[in-house]
C-alpha atoms as a PDB file:
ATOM      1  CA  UNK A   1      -4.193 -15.877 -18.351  1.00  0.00           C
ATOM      2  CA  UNK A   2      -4.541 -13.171 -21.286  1.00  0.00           C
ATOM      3  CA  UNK A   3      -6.687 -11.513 -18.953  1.00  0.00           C
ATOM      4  CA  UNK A   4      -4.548 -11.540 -15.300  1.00  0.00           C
ATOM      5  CA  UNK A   5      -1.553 -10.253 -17.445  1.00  0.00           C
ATOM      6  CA  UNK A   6      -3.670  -7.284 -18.794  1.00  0.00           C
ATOM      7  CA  UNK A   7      -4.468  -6.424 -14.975  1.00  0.00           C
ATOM      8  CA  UNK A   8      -0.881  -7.384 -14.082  1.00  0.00           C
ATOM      9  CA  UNK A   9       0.177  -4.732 -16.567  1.00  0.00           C
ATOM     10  CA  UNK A  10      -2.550  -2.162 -16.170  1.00  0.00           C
ATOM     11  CA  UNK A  11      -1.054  -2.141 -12.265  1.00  0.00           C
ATOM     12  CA  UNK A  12       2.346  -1.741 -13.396  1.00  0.00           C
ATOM     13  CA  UNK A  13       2.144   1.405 -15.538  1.00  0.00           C
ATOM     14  CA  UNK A  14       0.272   2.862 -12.617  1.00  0.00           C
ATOM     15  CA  UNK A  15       2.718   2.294 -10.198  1.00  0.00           C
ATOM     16  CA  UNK A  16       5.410   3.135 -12.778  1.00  0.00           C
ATOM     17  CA  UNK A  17       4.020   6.517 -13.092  1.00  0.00           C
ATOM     18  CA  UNK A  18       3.280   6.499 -16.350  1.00  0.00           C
ATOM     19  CA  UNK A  19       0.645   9.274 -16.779  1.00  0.00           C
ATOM     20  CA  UNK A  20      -1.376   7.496 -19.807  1.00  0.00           C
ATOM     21  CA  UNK A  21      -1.387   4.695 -17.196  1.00  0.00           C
ATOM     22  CA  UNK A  22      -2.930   6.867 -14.167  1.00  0.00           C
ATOM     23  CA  UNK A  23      -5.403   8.259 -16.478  1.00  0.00           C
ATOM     24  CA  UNK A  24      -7.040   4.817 -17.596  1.00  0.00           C
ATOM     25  CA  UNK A  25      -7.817   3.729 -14.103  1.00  0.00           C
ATOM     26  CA  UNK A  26      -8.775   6.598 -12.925  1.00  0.00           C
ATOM     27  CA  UNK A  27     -11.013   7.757 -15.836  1.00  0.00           C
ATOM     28  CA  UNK A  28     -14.297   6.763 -14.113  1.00  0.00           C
ATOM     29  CA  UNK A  29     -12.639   8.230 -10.019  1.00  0.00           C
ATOM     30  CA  UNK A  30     -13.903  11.893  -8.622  1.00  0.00           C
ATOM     31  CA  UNK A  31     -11.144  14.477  -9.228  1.00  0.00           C
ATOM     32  CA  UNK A  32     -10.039  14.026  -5.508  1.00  0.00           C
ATOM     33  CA  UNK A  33      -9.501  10.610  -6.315  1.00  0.00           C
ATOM     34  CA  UNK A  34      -7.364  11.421  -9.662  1.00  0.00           C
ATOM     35  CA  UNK A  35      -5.741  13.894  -7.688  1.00  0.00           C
ATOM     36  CA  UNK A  36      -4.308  11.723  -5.129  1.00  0.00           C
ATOM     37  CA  UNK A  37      -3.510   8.912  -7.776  1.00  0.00           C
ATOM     38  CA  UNK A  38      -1.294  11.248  -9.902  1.00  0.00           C
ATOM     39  CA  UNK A  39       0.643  11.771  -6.734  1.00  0.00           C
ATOM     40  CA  UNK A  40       2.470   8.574  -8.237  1.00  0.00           C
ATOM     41  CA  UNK A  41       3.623  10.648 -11.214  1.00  0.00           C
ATOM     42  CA  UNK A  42       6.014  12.561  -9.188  1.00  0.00           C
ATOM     43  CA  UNK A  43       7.430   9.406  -7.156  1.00  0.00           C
ATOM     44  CA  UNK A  44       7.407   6.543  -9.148  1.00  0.00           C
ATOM     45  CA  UNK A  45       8.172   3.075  -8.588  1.00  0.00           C
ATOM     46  CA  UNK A  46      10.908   1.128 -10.576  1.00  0.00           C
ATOM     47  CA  UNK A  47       8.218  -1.528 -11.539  1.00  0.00           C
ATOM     48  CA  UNK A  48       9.922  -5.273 -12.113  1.00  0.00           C
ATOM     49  CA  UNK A  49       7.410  -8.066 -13.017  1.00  0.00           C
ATOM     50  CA  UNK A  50       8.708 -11.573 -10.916  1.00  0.00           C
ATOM     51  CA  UNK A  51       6.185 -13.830 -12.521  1.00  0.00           C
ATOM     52  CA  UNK A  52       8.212 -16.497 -14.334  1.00  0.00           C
ATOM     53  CA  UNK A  53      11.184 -16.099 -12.380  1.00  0.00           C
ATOM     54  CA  UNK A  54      11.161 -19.510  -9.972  1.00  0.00           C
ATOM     55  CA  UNK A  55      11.460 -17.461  -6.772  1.00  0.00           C
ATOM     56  CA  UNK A  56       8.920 -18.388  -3.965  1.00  0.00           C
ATOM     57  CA  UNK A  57       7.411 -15.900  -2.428  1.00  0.00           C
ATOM     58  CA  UNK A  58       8.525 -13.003  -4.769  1.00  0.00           C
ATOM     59  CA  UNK A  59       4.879 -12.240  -6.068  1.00  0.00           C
ATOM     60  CA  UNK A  60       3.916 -10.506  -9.684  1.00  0.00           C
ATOM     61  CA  UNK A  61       5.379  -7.485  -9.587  1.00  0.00           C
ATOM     62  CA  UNK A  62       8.506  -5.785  -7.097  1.00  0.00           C
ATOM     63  CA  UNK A  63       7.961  -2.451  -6.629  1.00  0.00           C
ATOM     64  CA  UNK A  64      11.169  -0.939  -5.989  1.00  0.00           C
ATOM     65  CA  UNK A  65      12.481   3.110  -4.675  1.00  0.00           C
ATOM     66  CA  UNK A  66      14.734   4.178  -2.203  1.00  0.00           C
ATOM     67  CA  UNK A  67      12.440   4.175   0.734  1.00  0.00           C
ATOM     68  CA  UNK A  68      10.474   1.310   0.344  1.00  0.00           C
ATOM     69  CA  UNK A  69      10.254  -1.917  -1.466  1.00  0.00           C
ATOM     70  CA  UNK A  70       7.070  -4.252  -1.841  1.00  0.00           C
ATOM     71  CA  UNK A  71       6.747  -7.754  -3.427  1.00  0.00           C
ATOM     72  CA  UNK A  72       3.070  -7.154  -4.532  1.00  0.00           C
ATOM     73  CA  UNK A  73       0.778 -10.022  -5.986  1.00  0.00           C
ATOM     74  CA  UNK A  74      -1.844  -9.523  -8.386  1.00  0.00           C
ATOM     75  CA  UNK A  75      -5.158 -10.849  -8.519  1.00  0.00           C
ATOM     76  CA  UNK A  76      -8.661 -10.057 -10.081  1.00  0.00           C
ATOM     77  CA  UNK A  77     -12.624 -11.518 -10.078  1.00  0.00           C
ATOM     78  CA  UNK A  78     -15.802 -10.811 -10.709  1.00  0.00           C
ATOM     79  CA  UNK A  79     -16.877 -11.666  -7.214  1.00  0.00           C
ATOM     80  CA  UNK A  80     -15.774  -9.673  -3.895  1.00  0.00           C
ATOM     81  CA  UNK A  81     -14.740 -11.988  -1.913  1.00  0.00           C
ATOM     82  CA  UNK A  82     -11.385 -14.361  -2.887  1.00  0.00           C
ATOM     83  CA  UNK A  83     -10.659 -17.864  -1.315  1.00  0.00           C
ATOM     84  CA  UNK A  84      -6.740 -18.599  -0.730  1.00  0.00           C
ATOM     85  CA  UNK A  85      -7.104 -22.557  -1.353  1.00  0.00           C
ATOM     86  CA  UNK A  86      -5.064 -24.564  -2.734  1.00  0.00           C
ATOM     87  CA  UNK A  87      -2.234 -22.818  -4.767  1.00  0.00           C
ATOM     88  CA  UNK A  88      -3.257 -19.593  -3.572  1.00  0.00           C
ATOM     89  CA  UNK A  89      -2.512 -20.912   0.225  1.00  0.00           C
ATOM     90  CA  UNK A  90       0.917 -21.966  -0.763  1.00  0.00           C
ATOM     91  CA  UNK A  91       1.385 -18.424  -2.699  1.00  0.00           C
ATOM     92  CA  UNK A  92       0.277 -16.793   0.509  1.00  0.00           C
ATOM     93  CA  UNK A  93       2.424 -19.061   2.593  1.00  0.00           C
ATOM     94  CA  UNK A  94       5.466 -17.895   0.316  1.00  0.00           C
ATOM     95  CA  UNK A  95       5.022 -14.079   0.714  1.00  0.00           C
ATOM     96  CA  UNK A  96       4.771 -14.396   4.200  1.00  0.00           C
ATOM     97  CA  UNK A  97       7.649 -16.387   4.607  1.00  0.00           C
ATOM     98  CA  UNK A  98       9.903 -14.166   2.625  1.00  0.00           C
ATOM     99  CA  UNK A  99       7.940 -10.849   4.320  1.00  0.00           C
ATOM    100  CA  UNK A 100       9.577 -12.452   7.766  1.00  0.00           C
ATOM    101  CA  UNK A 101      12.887 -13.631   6.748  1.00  0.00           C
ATOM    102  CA  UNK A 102      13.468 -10.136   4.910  1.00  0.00           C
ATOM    103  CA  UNK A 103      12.061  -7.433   6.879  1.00  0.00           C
ATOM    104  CA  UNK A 104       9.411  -6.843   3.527  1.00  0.00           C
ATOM    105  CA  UNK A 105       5.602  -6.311   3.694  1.00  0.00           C
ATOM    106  CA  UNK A 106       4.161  -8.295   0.805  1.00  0.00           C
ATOM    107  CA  UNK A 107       0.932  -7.079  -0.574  1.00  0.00           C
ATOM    108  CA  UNK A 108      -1.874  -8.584  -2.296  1.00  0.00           C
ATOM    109  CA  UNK A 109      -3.149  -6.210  -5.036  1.00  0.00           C
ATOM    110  CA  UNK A 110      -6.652  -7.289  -5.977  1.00  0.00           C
ATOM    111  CA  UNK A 111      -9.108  -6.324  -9.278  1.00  0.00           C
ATOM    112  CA  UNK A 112     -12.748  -6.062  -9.177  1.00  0.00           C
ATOM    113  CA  UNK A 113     -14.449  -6.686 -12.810  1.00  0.00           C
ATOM    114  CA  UNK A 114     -17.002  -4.538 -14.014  1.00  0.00           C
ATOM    115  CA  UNK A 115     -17.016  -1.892 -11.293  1.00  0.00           C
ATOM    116  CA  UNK A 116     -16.771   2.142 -12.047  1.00  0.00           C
ATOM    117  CA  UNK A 117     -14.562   3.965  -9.965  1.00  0.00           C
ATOM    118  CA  UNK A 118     -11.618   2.787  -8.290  1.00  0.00           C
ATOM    119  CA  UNK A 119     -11.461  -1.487  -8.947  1.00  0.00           C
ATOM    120  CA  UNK A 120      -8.372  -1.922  -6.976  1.00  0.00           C
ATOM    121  CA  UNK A 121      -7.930  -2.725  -3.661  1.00  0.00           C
ATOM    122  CA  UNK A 122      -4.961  -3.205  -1.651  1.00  0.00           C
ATOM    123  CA  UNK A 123      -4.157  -5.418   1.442  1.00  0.00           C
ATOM    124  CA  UNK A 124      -0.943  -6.562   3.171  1.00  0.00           C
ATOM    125  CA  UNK A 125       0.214  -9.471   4.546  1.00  0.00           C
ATOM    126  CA  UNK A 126       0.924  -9.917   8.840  1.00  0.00           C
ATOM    127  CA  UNK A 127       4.780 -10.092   8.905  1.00  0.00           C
ATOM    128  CA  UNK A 128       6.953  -9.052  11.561  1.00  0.00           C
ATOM    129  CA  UNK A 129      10.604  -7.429  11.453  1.00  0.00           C
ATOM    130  CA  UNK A 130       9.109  -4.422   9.694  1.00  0.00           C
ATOM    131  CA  UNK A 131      10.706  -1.002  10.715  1.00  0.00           C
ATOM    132  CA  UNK A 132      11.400   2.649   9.694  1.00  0.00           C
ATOM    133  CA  UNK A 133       8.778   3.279   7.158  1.00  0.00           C
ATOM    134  CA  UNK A 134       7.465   0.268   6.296  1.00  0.00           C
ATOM    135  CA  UNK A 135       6.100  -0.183  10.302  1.00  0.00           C
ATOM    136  CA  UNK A 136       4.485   3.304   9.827  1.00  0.00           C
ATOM    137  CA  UNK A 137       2.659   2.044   6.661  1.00  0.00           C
ATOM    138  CA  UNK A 138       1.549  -1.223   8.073  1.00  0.00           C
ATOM    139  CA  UNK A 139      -0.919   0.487  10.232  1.00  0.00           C
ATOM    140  CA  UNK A 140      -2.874   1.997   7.551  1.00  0.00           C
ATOM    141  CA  UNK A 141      -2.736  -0.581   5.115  1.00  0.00           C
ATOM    142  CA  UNK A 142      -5.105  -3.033   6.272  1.00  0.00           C
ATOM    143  CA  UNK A 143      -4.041  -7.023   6.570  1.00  0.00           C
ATOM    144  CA  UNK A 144      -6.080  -9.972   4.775  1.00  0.00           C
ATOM    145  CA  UNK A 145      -8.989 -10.585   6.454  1.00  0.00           C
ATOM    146  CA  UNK A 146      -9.770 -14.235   7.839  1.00  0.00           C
ATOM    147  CA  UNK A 147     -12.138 -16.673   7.323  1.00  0.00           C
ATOM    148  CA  UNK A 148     -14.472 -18.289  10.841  1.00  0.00           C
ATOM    149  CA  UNK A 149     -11.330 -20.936  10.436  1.00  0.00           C
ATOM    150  CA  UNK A 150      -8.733 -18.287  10.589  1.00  0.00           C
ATOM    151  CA  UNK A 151      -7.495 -18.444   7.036  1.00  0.00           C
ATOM    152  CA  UNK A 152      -6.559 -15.787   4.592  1.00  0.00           C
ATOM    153  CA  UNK A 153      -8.758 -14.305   2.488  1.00  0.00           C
ATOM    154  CA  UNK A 154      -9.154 -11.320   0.019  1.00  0.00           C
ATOM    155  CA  UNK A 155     -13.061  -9.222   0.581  1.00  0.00           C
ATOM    156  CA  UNK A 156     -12.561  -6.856  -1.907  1.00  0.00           C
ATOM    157  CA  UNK A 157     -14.780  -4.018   0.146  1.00  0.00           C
ATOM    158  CA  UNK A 158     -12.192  -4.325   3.211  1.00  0.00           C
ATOM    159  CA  UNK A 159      -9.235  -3.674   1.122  1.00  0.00           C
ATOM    160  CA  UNK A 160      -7.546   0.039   0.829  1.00  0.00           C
ATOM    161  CA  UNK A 161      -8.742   1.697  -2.729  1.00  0.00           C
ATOM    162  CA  UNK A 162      -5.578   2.168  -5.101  1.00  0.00           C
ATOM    163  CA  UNK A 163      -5.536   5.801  -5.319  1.00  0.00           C
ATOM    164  CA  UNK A 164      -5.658   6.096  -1.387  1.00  0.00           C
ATOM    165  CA  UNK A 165      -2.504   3.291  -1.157  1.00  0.00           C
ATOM    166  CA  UNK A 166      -0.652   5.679  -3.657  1.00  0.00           C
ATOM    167  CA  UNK A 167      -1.505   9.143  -1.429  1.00  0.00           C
ATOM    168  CA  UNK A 168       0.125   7.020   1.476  1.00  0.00           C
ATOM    169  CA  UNK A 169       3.301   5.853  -0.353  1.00  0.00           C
ATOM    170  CA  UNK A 170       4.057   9.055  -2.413  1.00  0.00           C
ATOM    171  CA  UNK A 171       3.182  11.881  -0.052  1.00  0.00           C
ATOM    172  CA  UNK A 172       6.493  14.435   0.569  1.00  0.00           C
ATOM    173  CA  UNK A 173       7.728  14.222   3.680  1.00  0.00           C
ATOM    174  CA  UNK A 174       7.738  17.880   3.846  1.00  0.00           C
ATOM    175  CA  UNK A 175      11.348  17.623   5.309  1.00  0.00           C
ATOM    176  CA  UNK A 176      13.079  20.423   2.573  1.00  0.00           C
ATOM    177  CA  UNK A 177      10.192  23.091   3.744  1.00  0.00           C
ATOM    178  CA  UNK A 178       9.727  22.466   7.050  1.00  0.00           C
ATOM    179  CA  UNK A 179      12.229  23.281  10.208  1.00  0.00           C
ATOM    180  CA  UNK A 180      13.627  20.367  12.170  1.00  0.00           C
ATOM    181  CA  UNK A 181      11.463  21.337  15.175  1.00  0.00           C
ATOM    182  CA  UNK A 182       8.116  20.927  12.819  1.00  0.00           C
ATOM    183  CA  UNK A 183       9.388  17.913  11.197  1.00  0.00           C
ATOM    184  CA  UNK A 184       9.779  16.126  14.677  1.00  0.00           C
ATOM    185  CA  UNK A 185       5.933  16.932  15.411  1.00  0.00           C
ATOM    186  CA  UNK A 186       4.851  15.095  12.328  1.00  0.00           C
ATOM    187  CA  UNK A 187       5.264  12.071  10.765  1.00  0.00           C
ATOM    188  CA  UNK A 188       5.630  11.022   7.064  1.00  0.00           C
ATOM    189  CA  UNK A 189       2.340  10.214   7.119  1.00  0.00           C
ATOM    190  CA  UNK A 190      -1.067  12.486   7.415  1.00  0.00           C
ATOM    191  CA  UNK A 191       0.097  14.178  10.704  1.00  0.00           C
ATOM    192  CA  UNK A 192       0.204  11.415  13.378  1.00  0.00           C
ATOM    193  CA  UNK A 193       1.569  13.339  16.680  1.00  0.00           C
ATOM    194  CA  UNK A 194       3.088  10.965  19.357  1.00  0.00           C
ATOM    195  CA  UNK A 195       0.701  10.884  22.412  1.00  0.00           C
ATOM    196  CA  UNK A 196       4.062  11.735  24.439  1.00  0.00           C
ATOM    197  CA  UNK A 197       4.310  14.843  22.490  1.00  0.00           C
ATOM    198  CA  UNK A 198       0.492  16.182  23.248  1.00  0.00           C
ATOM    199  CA  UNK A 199       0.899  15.294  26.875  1.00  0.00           C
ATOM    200  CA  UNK A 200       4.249  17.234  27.440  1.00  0.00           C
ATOM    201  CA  UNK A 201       2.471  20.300  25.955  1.00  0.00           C
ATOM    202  CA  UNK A 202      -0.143  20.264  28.384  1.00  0.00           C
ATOM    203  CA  UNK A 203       2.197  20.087  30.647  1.00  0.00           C
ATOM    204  CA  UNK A 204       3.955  22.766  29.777  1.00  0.00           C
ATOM    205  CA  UNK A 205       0.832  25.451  29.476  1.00  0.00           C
ATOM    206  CA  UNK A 206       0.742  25.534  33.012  1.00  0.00           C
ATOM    207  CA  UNK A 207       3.902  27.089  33.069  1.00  0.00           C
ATOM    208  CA  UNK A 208       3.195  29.955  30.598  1.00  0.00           C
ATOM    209  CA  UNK A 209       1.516  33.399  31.793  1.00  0.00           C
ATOM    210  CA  UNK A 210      -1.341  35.300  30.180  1.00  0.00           C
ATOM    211  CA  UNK A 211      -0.421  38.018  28.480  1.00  0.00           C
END
Protein backbone atom coordinates (compact mmCIF):
# COMPACT_ATOMS: atom_id res chain seq x y z
CA UNK A 1 0.00 0.00 0.00
CA UNK A 2 3.16 2.29 0.92
CA UNK A 3 4.11 1.63 -2.46
CA UNK A 4 0.61 2.33 -4.74
CA UNK A 5 0.37 5.66 -2.70
CA UNK A 6 3.98 6.66 -3.75
CA UNK A 7 2.81 6.04 -7.51
CA UNK A 8 -0.59 7.54 -6.64
CA UNK A 9 1.34 10.64 -5.61
CA UNK A 10 4.20 10.62 -8.06
CA UNK A 11 1.02 10.89 -10.77
CA UNK A 12 -0.48 13.64 -8.99
CA UNK A 13 2.34 16.20 -8.88
CA UNK A 14 2.69 15.46 -12.55
CA UNK A 15 -0.59 16.21 -13.46
CA UNK A 16 -0.59 19.09 -10.95
CA UNK A 17 2.14 20.69 -12.81
CA UNK A 18 4.45 20.80 -10.40
CA UNK A 19 7.80 21.15 -12.25
CA UNK A 20 10.01 19.10 -9.55
CA UNK A 21 7.24 16.57 -10.28
CA UNK A 22 7.64 16.55 -14.29
CA UNK A 23 11.27 16.36 -13.88
CA UNK A 24 11.37 12.99 -11.78
CA UNK A 25 9.44 11.03 -14.31
CA UNK A 26 10.81 12.25 -16.99
CA UNK A 27 14.50 12.16 -15.91
CA UNK A 28 15.31 8.94 -17.84
CA UNK A 29 12.60 10.33 -21.36
CA UNK A 30 14.43 11.89 -24.71
CA UNK A 31 14.12 15.70 -24.64
CA UNK A 32 11.08 15.40 -27.08
CA UNK A 33 9.54 13.43 -24.56
CA UNK A 34 10.33 16.06 -21.59
CA UNK A 35 9.30 18.56 -23.91
CA UNK A 36 5.87 17.44 -24.45
CA UNK A 37 5.46 16.43 -20.66
CA UNK A 38 6.24 20.00 -19.41
CA UNK A 39 3.41 21.06 -21.62
CA UNK A 40 1.48 20.23 -18.25
CA UNK A 41 3.33 23.06 -16.51
CA UNK A 42 1.49 25.65 -18.35
CA UNK A 43 -2.11 23.91 -17.98
CA UNK A 44 -2.35 22.20 -14.96
CA UNK A 45 -4.83 20.08 -13.45
CA UNK A 46 -6.52 20.85 -10.01
CA UNK A 47 -5.41 17.33 -8.76
CA UNK A 48 -8.04 15.85 -5.90
CA UNK A 49 -7.16 12.33 -4.57
CA UNK A 50 -10.88 10.25 -4.12
CA UNK A 51 -9.34 7.24 -2.49
CA UNK A 52 -10.98 6.99 0.94
CA UNK A 53 -13.91 8.88 0.09
CA UNK A 54 -16.85 5.93 -0.17
CA UNK A 55 -17.86 7.01 -3.69
CA UNK A 56 -18.13 4.12 -6.29
CA UNK A 57 -16.77 4.64 -9.25
CA UNK A 58 -14.85 7.92 -8.44
CA UNK A 59 -11.28 6.31 -8.91
CA UNK A 60 -7.79 7.62 -7.15
CA UNK A 61 -7.40 10.76 -8.27
CA UNK A 62 -10.11 13.59 -10.15
CA UNK A 63 -8.41 15.56 -12.35
CA UNK A 64 -10.23 18.66 -12.62
CA UNK A 65 -9.93 22.21 -15.28
CA UNK A 66 -12.33 24.01 -17.11
CA UNK A 67 -12.40 21.93 -20.20
CA UNK A 68 -12.20 18.63 -19.08
CA UNK A 69 -12.59 16.48 -16.08
CA UNK A 70 -11.32 12.75 -15.61
CA UNK A 71 -11.88 10.30 -12.69
CA UNK A 72 -8.48 8.51 -13.25
CA UNK A 73 -7.47 5.19 -11.36
CA UNK A 74 -4.11 4.27 -10.49
CA UNK A 75 -2.41 1.15 -10.76
CA UNK A 76 1.22 -0.30 -10.98
CA UNK A 77 3.23 -3.98 -11.50
CA UNK A 78 6.08 -5.45 -12.34
CA UNK A 79 4.46 -7.45 -15.08
CA UNK A 80 2.82 -5.90 -18.41
CA UNK A 81 -0.09 -7.27 -18.54
CA UNK A 82 -2.97 -6.59 -15.52
CA UNK A 83 -6.00 -8.95 -14.83
CA UNK A 84 -9.35 -7.00 -13.71
CA UNK A 85 -10.64 -10.00 -11.35
CA UNK A 86 -12.22 -9.84 -8.60
CA UNK A 87 -12.19 -6.32 -6.93
CA UNK A 88 -10.62 -4.88 -9.82
CA UNK A 89 -13.86 -6.07 -12.01
CA UNK A 90 -16.15 -4.37 -9.61
CA UNK A 91 -13.71 -1.13 -9.66
CA UNK A 92 -13.96 -1.29 -13.41
CA UNK A 93 -17.66 -1.91 -13.30
CA UNK A 94 -17.92 1.38 -11.08
CA UNK A 95 -16.02 3.78 -13.44
CA UNK A 96 -17.94 2.73 -16.18
CA UNK A 97 -21.07 3.11 -14.62
CA UNK A 98 -20.45 6.59 -13.42
CA UNK A 99 -18.47 7.37 -17.05
CA UNK A 100 -22.27 6.64 -18.53
CA UNK A 101 -24.52 8.17 -16.09
CA UNK A 102 -22.23 11.43 -16.15
CA UNK A 103 -21.08 12.09 -19.53
CA UNK A 104 -17.13 11.40 -17.94
CA UNK A 105 -14.37 9.24 -19.53
CA UNK A 106 -12.73 7.39 -16.66
CA UNK A 107 -9.18 6.40 -17.16
CA UNK A 108 -7.03 3.78 -15.89
CA UNK A 109 -3.51 5.18 -15.25
CA UNK A 110 -1.11 2.26 -15.05
CA UNK A 111 2.86 1.96 -13.63
CA UNK A 112 5.41 -0.28 -14.98
CA UNK A 113 8.29 -1.16 -12.26
CA UNK A 114 11.72 -1.07 -13.15
CA UNK A 115 11.48 0.33 -16.67
CA UNK A 116 13.65 3.56 -17.99
CA UNK A 117 11.85 5.95 -19.89
CA UNK A 118 8.35 6.72 -19.74
CA UNK A 119 6.58 3.85 -17.04
CA UNK A 120 3.17 5.21 -17.45
CA UNK A 121 0.65 4.29 -19.59
CA UNK A 122 -2.72 5.52 -20.05
CA UNK A 123 -6.04 3.86 -21.21
CA UNK A 124 -9.74 4.83 -21.03
CA UNK A 125 -12.68 3.22 -20.34
CA UNK A 126 -15.76 2.55 -23.37
CA UNK A 127 -18.51 4.96 -22.13
CA UNK A 128 -20.97 6.65 -24.11
CA UNK A 129 -22.63 10.26 -23.69
CA UNK A 130 -19.20 11.79 -24.23
CA UNK A 131 -19.23 15.14 -26.25
CA UNK A 132 -17.39 18.44 -27.02
CA UNK A 133 -13.90 17.64 -26.11
CA UNK A 134 -13.96 14.75 -24.32
CA UNK A 135 -15.47 12.76 -27.77
CA UNK A 136 -12.44 14.31 -29.62
CA UNK A 137 -10.04 12.79 -27.00
CA UNK A 138 -11.62 9.42 -26.87
CA UNK A 139 -10.32 8.62 -30.24
CA UNK A 140 -6.78 8.93 -29.43
CA UNK A 141 -6.75 7.61 -26.14
CA UNK A 142 -6.95 4.05 -26.60
CA UNK A 143 -9.74 1.80 -24.52
CA UNK A 144 -8.75 -1.35 -22.24
CA UNK A 145 -8.00 -4.04 -24.21
CA UNK A 146 -9.97 -7.46 -23.76
CA UNK A 147 -9.23 -10.70 -22.87
CA UNK A 148 -10.36 -14.08 -25.65
CA UNK A 149 -13.54 -13.85 -23.02
CA UNK A 150 -14.13 -10.24 -23.65
CA UNK A 151 -13.08 -8.86 -20.31
CA UNK A 152 -11.09 -5.85 -19.36
CA UNK A 153 -7.72 -5.83 -19.08
CA UNK A 154 -4.66 -3.46 -18.69
CA UNK A 155 -1.31 -4.63 -21.41
CA UNK A 156 0.86 -2.11 -20.41
CA UNK A 157 2.58 -1.90 -24.18
CA UNK A 158 -1.03 -1.00 -25.70
CA UNK A 159 -1.57 1.83 -23.40
CA UNK A 160 -0.80 5.69 -24.48
CA UNK A 161 2.79 6.78 -22.80
CA UNK A 162 2.17 9.67 -20.12
CA UNK A 163 3.99 12.37 -21.74
CA UNK A 164 2.03 11.76 -25.11
CA UNK A 165 -1.58 11.77 -22.91
CA UNK A 166 -0.32 15.20 -21.49
CA UNK A 167 0.67 16.73 -25.29
CA UNK A 168 -3.06 15.71 -26.07
CA UNK A 169 -4.77 17.31 -23.02
CA UNK A 170 -2.61 20.53 -22.71
CA UNK A 171 -1.98 21.55 -26.29
CA UNK A 172 -3.37 25.48 -27.03
CA UNK A 173 -6.04 25.55 -29.05
CA UNK A 174 -4.40 28.18 -31.00
CA UNK A 175 -7.79 30.10 -30.93
CA UNK A 176 -6.12 33.80 -29.56
CA UNK A 177 -3.53 33.60 -32.74
CA UNK A 178 -5.35 32.21 -35.25
CA UNK A 179 -8.42 33.86 -37.43
CA UNK A 180 -11.85 32.30 -37.13
CA UNK A 181 -11.59 31.00 -40.72
CA UNK A 182 -8.19 28.94 -39.66
CA UNK A 183 -9.59 27.90 -36.45
CA UNK A 184 -12.64 26.20 -38.26
CA UNK A 185 -10.05 24.10 -40.46
CA UNK A 186 -8.47 22.64 -37.39
CA UNK A 187 -9.32 21.01 -34.49
CA UNK A 188 -8.01 21.20 -30.86
CA UNK A 189 -6.19 18.42 -31.53
CA UNK A 190 -2.95 17.76 -33.97
CA UNK A 191 -4.76 19.14 -37.11
CA UNK A 192 -7.64 16.70 -37.87
CA UNK A 193 -9.49 18.37 -41.07
CA UNK A 194 -13.14 17.14 -41.58
CA UNK A 195 -13.25 14.93 -44.76
CA UNK A 196 -16.26 17.38 -45.77
CA UNK A 197 -13.87 20.17 -45.66
CA UNK A 198 -11.05 18.47 -48.13
CA UNK A 199 -13.76 17.41 -50.50
CA UNK A 200 -15.44 20.93 -50.87
CA UNK A 201 -11.94 22.26 -51.75
CA UNK A 202 -11.53 20.04 -54.52
CA UNK A 203 -14.46 21.03 -55.53
CA UNK A 204 -13.90 24.30 -55.60
CA UNK A 205 -10.33 24.24 -57.67
CA UNK A 206 -12.19 23.57 -60.60
CA UNK A 207 -13.64 26.78 -60.43
CA UNK A 208 -10.42 28.86 -60.08
CA UNK A 209 -8.30 30.03 -63.28
CA UNK A 210 -4.55 29.82 -63.82
CA UNK A 211 -2.94 32.72 -63.50
Amino acid sequence: MVQGAQYERELRHVLAGLPEGVRAVTRSCTESERAQARLVIERPFLVVRAAGSGIEGSGDLLALRGDICFPIEVKTSKEKKLYLNGRLSEQYSALENIGNKCGLMPLYAYRLKGIRGDSWRIFRIETGNLVGRLSILARRIPPCPLTKNGRPHLIWDQGLPLHKFLALVCRETEQRSQTFEQVQERTIIESEIYDSETEIHAWMKGFIRPR
